[in-house]
PDB file of N, CA and C in Angstrom:
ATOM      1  N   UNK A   1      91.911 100.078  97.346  1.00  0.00           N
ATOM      2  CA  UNK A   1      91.439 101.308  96.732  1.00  0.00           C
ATOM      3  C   UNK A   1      92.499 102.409  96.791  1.00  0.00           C
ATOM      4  N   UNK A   2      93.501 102.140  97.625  1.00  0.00           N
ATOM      5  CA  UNK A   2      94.220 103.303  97.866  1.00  0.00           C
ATOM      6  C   UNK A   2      95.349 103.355  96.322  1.00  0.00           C
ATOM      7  N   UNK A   3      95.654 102.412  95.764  1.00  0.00           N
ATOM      8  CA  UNK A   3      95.804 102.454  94.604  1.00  0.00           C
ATOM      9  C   UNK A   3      95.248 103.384  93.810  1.00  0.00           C
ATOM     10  N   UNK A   4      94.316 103.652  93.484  1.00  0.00           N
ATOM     11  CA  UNK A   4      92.859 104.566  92.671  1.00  0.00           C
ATOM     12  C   UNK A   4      93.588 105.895  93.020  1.00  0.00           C
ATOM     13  N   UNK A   5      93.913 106.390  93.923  1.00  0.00           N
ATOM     14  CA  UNK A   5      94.634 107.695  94.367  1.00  0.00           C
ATOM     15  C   UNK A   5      95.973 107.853  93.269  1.00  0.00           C
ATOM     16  N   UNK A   6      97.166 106.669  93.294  1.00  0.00           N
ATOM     17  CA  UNK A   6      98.518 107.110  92.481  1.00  0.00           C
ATOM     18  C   UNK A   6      98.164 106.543  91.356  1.00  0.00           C
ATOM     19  N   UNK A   7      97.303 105.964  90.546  1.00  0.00           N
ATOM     20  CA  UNK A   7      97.339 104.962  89.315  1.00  0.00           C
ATOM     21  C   UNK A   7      97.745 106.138  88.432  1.00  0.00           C
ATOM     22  N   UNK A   8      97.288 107.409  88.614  1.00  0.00           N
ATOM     23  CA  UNK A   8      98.037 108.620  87.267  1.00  0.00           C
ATOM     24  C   UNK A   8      99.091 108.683  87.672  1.00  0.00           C
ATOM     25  N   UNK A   9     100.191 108.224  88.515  1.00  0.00           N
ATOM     26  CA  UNK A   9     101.429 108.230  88.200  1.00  0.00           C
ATOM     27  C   UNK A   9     102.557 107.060  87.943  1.00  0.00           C
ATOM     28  N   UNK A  10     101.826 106.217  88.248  1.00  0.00           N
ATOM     29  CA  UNK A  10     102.349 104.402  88.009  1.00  0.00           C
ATOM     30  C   UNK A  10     102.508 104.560  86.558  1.00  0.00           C
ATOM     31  N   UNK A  11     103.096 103.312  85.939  1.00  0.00           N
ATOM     32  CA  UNK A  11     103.301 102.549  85.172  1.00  0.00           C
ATOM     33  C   UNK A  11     104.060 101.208  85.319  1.00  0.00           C
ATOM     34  N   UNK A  12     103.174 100.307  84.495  1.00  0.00           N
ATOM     35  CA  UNK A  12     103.562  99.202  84.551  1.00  0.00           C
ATOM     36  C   UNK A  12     104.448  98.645  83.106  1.00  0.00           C
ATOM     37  N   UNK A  13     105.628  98.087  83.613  1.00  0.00           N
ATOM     38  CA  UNK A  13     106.825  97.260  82.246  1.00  0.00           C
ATOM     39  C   UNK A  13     106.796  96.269  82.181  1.00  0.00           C
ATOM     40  N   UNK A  14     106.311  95.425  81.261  1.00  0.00           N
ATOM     41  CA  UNK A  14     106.526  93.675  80.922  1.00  0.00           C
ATOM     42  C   UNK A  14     108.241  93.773  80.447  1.00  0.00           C
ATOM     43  N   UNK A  15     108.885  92.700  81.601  1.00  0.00           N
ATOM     44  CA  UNK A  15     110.282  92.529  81.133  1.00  0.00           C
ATOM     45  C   UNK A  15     110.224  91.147  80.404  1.00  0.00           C
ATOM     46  N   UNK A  16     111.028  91.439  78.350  1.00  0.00           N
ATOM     47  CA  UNK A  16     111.465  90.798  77.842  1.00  0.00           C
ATOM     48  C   UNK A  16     112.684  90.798  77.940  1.00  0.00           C
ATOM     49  N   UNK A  17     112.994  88.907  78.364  1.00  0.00           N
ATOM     50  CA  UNK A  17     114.528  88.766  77.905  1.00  0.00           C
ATOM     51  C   UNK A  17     114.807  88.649  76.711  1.00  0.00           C
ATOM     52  N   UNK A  18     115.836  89.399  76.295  1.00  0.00           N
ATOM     53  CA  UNK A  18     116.518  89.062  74.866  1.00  0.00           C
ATOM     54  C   UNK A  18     117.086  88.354  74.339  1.00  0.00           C
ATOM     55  N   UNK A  19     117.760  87.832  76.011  1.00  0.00           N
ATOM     56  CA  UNK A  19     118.858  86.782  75.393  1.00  0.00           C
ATOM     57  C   UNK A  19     120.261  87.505  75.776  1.00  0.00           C
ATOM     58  N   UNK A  20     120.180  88.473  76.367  1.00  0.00           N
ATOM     59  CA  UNK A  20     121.497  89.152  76.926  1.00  0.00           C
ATOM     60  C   UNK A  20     121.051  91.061  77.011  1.00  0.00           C
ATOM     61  N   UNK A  21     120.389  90.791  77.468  1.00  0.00           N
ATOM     62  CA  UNK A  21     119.285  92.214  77.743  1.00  0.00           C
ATOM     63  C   UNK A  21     117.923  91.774  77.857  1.00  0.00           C
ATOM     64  N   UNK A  22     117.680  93.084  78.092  1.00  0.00           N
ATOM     65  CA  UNK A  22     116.229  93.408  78.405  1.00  0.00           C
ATOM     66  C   UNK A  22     115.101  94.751  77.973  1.00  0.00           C
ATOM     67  N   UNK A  23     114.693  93.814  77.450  1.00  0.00           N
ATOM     68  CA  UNK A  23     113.112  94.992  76.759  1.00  0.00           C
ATOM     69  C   UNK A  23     112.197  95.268  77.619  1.00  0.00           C
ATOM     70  N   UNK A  24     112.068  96.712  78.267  1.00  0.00           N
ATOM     71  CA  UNK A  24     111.305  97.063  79.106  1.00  0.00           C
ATOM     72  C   UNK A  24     109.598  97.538  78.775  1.00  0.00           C
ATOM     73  N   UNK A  25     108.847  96.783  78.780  1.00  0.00           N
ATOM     74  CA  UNK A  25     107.873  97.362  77.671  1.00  0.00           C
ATOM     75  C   UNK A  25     106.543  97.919  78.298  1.00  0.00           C
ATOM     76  N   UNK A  26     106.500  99.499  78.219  1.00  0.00           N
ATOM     77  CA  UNK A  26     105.409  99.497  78.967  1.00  0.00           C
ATOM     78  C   UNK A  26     103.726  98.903  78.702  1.00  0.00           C
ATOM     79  N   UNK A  27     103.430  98.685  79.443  1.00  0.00           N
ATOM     80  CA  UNK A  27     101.781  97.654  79.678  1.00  0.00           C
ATOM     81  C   UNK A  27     100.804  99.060  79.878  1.00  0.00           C
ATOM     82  N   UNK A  28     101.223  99.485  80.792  1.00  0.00           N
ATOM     83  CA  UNK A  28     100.093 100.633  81.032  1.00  0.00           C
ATOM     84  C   UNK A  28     101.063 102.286  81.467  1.00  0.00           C
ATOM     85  N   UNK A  29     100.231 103.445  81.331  1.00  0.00           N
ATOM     86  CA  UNK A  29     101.111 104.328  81.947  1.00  0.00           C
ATOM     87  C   UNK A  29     100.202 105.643  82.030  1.00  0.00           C
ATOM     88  N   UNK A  30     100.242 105.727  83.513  1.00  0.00           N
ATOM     89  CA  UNK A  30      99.520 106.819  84.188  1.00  0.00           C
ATOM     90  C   UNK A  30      99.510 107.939  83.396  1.00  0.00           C
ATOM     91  N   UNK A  31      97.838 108.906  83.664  1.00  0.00           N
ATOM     92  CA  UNK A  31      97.522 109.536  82.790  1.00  0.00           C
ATOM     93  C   UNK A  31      98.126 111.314  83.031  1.00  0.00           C
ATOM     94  N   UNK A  32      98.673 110.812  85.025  1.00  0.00           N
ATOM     95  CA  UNK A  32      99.725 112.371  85.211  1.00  0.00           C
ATOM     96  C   UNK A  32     101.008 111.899  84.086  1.00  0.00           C
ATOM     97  N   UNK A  33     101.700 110.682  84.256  1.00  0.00           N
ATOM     98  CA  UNK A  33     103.038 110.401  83.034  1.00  0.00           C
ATOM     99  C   UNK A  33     102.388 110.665  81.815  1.00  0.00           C
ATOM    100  N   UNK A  34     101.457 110.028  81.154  1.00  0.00           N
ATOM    101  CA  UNK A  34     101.550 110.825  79.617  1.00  0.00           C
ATOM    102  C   UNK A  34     100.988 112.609  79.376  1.00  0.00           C
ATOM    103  N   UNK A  35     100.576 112.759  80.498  1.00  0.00           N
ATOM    104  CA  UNK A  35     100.414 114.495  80.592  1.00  0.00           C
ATOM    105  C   UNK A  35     101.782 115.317  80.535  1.00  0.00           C
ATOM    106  N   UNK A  36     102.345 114.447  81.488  1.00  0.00           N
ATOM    107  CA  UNK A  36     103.954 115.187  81.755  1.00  0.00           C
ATOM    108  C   UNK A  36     104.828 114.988  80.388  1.00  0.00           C
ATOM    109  N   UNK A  37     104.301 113.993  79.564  1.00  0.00           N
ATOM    110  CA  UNK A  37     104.980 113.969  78.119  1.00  0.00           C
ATOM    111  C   UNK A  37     104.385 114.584  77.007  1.00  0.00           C
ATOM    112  N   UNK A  38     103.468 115.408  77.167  1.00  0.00           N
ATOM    113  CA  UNK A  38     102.368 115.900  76.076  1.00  0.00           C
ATOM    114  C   UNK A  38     103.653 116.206  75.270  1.00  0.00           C
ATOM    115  N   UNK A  39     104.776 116.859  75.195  1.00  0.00           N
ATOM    116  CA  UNK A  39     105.843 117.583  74.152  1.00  0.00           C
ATOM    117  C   UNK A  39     106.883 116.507  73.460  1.00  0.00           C
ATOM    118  N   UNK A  40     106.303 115.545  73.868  1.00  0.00           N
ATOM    119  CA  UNK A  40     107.473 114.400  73.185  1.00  0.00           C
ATOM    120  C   UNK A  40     106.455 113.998  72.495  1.00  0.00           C
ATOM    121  N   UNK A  41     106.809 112.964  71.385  1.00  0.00           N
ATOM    122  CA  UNK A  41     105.745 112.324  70.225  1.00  0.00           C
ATOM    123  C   UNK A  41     106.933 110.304  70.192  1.00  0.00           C
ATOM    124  N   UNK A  42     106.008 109.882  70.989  1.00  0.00           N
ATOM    125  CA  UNK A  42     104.458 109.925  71.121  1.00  0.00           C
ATOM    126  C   UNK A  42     104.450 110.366  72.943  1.00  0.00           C
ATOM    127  N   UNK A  43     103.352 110.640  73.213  1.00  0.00           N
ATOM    128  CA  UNK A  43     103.044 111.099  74.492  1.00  0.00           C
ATOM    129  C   UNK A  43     102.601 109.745  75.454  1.00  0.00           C
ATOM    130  N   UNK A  44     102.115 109.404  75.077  1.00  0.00           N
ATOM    131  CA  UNK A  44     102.019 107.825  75.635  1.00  0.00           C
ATOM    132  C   UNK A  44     103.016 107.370  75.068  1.00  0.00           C
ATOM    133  N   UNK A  45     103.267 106.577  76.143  1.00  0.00           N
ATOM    134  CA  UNK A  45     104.521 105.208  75.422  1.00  0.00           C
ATOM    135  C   UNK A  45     104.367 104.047  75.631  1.00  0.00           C
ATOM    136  N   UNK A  46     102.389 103.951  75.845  1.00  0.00           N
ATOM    137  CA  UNK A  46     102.345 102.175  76.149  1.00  0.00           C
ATOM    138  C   UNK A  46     102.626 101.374  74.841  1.00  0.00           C
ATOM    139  N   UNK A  47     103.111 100.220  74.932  1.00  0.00           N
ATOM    140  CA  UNK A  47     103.573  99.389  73.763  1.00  0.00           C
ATOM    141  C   UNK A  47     104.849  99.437  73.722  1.00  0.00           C
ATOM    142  N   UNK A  48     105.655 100.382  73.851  1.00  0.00           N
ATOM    143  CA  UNK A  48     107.096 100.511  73.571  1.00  0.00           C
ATOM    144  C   UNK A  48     107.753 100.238  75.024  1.00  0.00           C
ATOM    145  N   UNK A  49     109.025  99.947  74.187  1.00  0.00           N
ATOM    146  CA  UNK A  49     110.283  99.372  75.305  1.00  0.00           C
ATOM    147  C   UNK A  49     110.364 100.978  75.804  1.00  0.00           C
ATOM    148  N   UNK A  50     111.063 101.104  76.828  1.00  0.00           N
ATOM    149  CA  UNK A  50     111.656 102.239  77.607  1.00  0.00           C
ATOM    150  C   UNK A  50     112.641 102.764  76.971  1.00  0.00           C
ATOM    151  N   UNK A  51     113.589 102.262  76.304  1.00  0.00           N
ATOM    152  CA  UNK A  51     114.540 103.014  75.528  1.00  0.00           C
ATOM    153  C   UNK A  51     114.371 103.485  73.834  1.00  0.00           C
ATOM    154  N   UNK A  52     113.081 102.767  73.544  1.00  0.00           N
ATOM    155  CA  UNK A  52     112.409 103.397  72.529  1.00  0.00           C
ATOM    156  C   UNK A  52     111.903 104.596  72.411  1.00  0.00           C
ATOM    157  N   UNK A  53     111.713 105.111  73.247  1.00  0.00           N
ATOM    158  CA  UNK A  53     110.636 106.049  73.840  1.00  0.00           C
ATOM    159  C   UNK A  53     111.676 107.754  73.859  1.00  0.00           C
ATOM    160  N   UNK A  54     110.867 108.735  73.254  1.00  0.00           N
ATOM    161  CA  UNK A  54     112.051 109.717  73.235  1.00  0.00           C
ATOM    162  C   UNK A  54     111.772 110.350  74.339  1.00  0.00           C
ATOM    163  N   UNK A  55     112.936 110.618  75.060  1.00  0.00           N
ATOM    164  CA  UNK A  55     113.302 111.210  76.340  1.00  0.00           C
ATOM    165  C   UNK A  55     113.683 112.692  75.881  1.00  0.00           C
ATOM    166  N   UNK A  56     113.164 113.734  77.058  1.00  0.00           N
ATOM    167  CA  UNK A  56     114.328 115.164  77.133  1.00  0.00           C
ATOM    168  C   UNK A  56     115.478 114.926  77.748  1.00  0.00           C
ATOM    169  N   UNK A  57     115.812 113.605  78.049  1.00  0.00           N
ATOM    170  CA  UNK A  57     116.779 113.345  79.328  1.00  0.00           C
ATOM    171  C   UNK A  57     117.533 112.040  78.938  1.00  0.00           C
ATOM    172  N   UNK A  58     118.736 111.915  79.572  1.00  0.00           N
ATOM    173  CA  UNK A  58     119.173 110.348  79.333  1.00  0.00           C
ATOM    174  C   UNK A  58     118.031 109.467  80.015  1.00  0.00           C
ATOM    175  N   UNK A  59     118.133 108.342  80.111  1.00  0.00           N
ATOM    176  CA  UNK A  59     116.988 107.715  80.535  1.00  0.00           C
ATOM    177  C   UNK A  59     117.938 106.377  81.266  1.00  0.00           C
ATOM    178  N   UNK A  60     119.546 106.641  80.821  1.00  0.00           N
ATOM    179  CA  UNK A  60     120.236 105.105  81.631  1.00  0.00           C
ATOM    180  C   UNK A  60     119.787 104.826  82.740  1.00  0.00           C
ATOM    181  N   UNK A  61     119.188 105.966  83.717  1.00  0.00           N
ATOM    182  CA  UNK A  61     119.158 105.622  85.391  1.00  0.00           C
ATOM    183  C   UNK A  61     117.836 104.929  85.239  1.00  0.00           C
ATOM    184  N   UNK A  62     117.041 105.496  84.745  1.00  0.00           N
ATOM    185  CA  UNK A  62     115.690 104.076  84.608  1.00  0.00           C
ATOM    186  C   UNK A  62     115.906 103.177  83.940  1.00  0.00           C
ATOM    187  N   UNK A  63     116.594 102.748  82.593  1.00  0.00           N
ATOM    188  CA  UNK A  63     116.984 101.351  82.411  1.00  0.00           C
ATOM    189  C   UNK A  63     117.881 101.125  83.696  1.00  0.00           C
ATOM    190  N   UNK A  64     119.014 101.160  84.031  1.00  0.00           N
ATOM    191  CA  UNK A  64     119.649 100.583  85.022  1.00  0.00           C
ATOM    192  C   UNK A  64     118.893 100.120  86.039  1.00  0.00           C
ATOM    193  N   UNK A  65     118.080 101.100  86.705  1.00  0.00           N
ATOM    194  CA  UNK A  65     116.969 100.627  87.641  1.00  0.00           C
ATOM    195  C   UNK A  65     115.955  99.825  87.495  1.00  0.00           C
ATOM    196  N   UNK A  66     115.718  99.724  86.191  1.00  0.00           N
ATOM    197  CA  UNK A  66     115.170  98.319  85.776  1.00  0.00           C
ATOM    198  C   UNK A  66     115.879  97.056  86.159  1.00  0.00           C
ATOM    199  N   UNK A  67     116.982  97.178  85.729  1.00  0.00           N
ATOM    200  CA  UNK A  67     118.062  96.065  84.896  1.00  0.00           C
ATOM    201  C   UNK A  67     118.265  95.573  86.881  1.00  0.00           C
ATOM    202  N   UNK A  68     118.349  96.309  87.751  1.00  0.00           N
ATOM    203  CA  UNK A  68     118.434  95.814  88.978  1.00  0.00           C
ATOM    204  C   UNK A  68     117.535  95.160  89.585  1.00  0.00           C
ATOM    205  N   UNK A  69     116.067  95.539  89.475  1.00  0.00           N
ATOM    206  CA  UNK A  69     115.212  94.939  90.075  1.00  0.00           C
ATOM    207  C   UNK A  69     114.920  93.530  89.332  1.00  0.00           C
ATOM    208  N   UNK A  70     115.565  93.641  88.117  1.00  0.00           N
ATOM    209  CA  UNK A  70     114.642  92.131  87.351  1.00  0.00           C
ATOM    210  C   UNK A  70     116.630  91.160  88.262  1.00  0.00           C
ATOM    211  N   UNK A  71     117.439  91.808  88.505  1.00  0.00           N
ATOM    212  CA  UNK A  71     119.047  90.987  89.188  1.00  0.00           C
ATOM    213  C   UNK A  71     118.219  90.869  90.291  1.00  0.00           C
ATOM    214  N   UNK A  72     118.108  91.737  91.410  1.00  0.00           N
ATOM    215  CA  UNK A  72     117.770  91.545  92.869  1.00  0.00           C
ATOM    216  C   UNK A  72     116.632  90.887  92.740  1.00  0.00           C
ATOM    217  N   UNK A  73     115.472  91.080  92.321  1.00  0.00           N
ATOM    218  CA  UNK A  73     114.067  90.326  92.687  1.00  0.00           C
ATOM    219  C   UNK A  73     113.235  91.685  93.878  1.00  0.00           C
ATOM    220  N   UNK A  74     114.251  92.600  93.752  1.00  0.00           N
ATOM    221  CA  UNK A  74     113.726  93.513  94.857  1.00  0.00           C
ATOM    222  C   UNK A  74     113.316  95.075  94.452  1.00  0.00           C
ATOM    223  N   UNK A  75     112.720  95.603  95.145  1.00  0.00           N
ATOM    224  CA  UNK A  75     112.691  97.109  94.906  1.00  0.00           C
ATOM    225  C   UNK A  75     114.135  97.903  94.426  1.00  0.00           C
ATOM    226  N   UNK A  76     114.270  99.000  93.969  1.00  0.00           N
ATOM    227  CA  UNK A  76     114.762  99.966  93.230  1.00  0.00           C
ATOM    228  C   UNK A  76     114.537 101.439  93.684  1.00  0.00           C
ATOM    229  N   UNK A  77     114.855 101.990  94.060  1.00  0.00           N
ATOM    230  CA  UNK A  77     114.700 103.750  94.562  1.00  0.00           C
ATOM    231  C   UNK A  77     115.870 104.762  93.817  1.00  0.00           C
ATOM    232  N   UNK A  78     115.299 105.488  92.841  1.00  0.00           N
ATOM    233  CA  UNK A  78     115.643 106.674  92.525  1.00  0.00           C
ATOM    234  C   UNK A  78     115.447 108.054  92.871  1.00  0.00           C
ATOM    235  N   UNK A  79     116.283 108.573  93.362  1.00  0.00           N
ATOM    236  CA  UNK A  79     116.415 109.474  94.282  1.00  0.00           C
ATOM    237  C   UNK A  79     116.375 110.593  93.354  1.00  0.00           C
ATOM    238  N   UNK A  80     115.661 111.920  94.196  1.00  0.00           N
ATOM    239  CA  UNK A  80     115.583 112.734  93.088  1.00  0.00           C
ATOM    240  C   UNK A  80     117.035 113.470  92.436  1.00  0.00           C
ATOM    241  N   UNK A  81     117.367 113.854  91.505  1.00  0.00           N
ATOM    242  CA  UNK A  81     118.429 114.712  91.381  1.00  0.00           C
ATOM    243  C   UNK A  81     119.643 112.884  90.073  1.00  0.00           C
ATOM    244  N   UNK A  82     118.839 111.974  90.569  1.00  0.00           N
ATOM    245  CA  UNK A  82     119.813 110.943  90.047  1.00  0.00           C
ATOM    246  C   UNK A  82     119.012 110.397  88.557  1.00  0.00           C
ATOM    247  N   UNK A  83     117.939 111.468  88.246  1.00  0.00           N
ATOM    248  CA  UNK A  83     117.311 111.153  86.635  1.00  0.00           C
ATOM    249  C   UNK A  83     117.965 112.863  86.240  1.00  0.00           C
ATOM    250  N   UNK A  84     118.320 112.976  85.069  1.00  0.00           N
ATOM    251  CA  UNK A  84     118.766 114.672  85.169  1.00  0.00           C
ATOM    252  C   UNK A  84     117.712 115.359  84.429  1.00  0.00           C
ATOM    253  N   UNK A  85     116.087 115.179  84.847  1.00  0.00           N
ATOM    254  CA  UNK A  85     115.323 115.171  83.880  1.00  0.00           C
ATOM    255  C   UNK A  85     114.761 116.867  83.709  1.00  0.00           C
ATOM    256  N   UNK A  86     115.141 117.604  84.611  1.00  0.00           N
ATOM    257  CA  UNK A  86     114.370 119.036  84.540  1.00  0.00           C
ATOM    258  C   UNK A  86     115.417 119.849  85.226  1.00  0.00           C
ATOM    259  N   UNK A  87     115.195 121.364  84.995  1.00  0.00           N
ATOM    260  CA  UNK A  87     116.310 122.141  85.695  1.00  0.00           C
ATOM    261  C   UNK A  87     115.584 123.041  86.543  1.00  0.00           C
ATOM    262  N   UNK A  88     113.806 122.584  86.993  1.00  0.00           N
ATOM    263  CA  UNK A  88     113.210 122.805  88.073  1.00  0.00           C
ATOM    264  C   UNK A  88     112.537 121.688  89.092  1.00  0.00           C
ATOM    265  N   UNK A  89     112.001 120.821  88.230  1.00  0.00           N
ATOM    266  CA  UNK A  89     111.171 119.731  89.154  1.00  0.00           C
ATOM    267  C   UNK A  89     112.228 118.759  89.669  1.00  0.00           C
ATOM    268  N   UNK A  90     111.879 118.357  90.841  1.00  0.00           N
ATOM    269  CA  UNK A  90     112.644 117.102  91.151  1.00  0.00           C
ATOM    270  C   UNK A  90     111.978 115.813  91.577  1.00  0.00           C
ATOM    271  N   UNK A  91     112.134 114.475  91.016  1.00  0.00           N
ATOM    272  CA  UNK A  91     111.114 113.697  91.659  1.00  0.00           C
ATOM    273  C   UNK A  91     111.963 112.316  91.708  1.00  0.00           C
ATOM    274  N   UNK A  92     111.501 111.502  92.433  1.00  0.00           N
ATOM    275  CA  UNK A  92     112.166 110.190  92.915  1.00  0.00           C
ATOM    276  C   UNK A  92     111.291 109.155  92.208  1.00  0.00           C
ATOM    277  N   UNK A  93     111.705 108.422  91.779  1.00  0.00           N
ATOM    278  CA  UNK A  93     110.821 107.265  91.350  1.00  0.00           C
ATOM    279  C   UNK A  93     111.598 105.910  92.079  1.00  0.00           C
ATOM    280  N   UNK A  94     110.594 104.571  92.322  1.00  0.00           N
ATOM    281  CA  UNK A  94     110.564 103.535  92.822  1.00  0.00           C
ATOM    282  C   UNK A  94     109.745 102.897  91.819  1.00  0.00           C
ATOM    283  N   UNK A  95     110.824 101.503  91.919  1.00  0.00           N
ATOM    284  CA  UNK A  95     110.833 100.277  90.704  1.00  0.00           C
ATOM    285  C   UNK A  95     110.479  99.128  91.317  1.00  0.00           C
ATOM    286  N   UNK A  96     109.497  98.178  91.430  1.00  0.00           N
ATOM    287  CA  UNK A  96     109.114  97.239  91.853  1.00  0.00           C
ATOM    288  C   UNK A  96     109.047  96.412  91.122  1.00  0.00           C
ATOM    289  N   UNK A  97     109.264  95.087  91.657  1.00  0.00           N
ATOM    290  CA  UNK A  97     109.304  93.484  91.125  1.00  0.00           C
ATOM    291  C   UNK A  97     107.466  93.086  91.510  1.00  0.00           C
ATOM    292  N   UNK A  98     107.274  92.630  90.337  1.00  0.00           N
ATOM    293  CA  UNK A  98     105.628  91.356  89.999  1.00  0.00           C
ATOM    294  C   UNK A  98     106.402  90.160  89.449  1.00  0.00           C
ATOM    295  N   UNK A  99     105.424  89.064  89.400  1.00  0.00           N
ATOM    296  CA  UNK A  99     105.656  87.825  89.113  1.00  0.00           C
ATOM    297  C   UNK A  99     104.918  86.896  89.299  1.00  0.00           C
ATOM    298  N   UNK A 100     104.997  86.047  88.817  1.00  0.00           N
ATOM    299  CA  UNK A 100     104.330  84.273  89.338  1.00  0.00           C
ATOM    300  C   UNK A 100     105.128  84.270  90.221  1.00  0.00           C
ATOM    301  N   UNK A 101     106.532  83.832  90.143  1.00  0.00           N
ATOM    302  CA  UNK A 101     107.077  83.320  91.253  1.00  0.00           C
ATOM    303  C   UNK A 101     108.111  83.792  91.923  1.00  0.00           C
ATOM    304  N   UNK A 102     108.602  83.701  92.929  1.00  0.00           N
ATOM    305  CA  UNK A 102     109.629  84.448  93.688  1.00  0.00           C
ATOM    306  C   UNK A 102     111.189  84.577  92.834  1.00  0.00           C
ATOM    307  N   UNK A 103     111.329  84.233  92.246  1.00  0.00           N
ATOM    308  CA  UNK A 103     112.665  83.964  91.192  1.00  0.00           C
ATOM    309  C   UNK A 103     112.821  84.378  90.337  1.00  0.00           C
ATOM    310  N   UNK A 104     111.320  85.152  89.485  1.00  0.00           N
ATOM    311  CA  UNK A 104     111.572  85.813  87.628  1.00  0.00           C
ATOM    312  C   UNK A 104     110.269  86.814  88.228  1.00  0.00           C
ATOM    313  N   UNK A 105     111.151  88.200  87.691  1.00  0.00           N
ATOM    314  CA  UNK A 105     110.237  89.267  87.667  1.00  0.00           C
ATOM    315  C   UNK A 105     110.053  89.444  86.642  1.00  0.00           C
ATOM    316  N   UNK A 106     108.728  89.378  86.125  1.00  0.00           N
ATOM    317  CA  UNK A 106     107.780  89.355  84.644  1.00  0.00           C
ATOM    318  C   UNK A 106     107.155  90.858  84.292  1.00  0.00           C
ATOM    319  N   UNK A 107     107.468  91.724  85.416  1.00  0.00           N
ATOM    320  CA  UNK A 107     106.689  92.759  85.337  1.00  0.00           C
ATOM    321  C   UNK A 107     107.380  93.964  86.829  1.00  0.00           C
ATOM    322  N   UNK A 108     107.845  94.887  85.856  1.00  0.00           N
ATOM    323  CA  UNK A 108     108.062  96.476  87.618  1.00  0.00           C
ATOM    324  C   UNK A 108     106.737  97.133  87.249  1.00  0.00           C
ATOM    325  N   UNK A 109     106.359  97.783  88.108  1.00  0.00           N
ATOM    326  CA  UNK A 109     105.330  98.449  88.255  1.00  0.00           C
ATOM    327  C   UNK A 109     106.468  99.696  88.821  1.00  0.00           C
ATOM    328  N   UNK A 110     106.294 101.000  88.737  1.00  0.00           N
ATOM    329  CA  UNK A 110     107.129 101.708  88.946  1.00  0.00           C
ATOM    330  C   UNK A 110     106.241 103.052  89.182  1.00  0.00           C
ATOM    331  N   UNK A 111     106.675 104.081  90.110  1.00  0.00           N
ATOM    332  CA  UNK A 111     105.690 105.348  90.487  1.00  0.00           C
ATOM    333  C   UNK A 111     106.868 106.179  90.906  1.00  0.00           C
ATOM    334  N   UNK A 112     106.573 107.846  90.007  1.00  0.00           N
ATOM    335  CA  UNK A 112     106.708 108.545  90.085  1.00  0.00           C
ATOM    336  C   UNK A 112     106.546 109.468  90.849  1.00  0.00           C
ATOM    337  N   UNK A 113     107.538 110.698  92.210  1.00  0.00           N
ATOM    338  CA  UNK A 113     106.213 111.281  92.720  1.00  0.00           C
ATOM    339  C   UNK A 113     107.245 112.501  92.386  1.00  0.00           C
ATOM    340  N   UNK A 114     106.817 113.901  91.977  1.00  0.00           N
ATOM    341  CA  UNK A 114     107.643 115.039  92.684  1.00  0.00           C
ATOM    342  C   UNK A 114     107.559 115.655  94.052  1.00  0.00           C
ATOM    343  N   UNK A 115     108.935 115.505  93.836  1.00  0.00           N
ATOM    344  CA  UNK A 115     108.826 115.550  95.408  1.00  0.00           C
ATOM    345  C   UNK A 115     109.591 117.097  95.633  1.00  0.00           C
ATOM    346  N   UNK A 116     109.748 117.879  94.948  1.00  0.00           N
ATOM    347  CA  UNK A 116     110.407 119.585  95.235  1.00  0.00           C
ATOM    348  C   UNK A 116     110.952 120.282  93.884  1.00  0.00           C
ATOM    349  N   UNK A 117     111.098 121.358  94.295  1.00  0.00           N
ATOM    350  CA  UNK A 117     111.935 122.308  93.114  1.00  0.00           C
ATOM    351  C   UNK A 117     112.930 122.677  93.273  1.00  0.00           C
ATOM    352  N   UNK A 118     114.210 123.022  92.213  1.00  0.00           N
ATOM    353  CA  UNK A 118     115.281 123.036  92.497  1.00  0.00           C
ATOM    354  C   UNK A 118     115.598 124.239  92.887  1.00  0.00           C
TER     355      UNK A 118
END
């Protein structure tokens, strides 16, 4: 249940291989994340890859942080200040590996928190 508390800031990515990349596609996405996007169109971005999706910000450090956890098989930590996404909020996000099996991550589940102001 303790889930039920962050699910408005999660989102979950089905990773497609391409064949020499990767399509990050979100599955679901917390209802604090599409609040925090009300000014971009579309405000939700379930269905779309991650780099589809229009950003106020570069967005390489979350693909990259993707692109690591589906290499390692392991968690991912973005530290605040390393997305350049606001010139007040600061927040850290963490990228997690799902799967069938210990070897192919099929899915990050990933959570947002702010964590201060600049």
């Amino acid at each position: 249940m303790d889930i039920y508390d962050v699910a408005s800031y999660l989102a979950v990515l089905d990773v497609e291989d391409l064949g020499g990349g990767f399509c990050f596609r979100y599955r679901f996405c917390g209802t604090m994340l599409v609040e925090a996007r009300s000014q971009l169109v579309p405000a939700d971005p379930t269905g779309r890859c991650l780099d589809e999706v229009a950003w106020p910000f570069d967005p390489a450090p979350m693909l990259d942080a993707c692109a690591k956890v589906v290499k390692l098989g392991g968690p991912v930590l973005l530290a605040p200040g390393e997305v350049d996404e606001s010139t007040y909020h600061l927040h850290e996000r963490g990228y997690f590996p799902l799967g069938d099996t210990d070897d192919k991550v099929s899915q990050i589940i990933t959570c947002v928190d702010q964590v201060g102001t600049r």
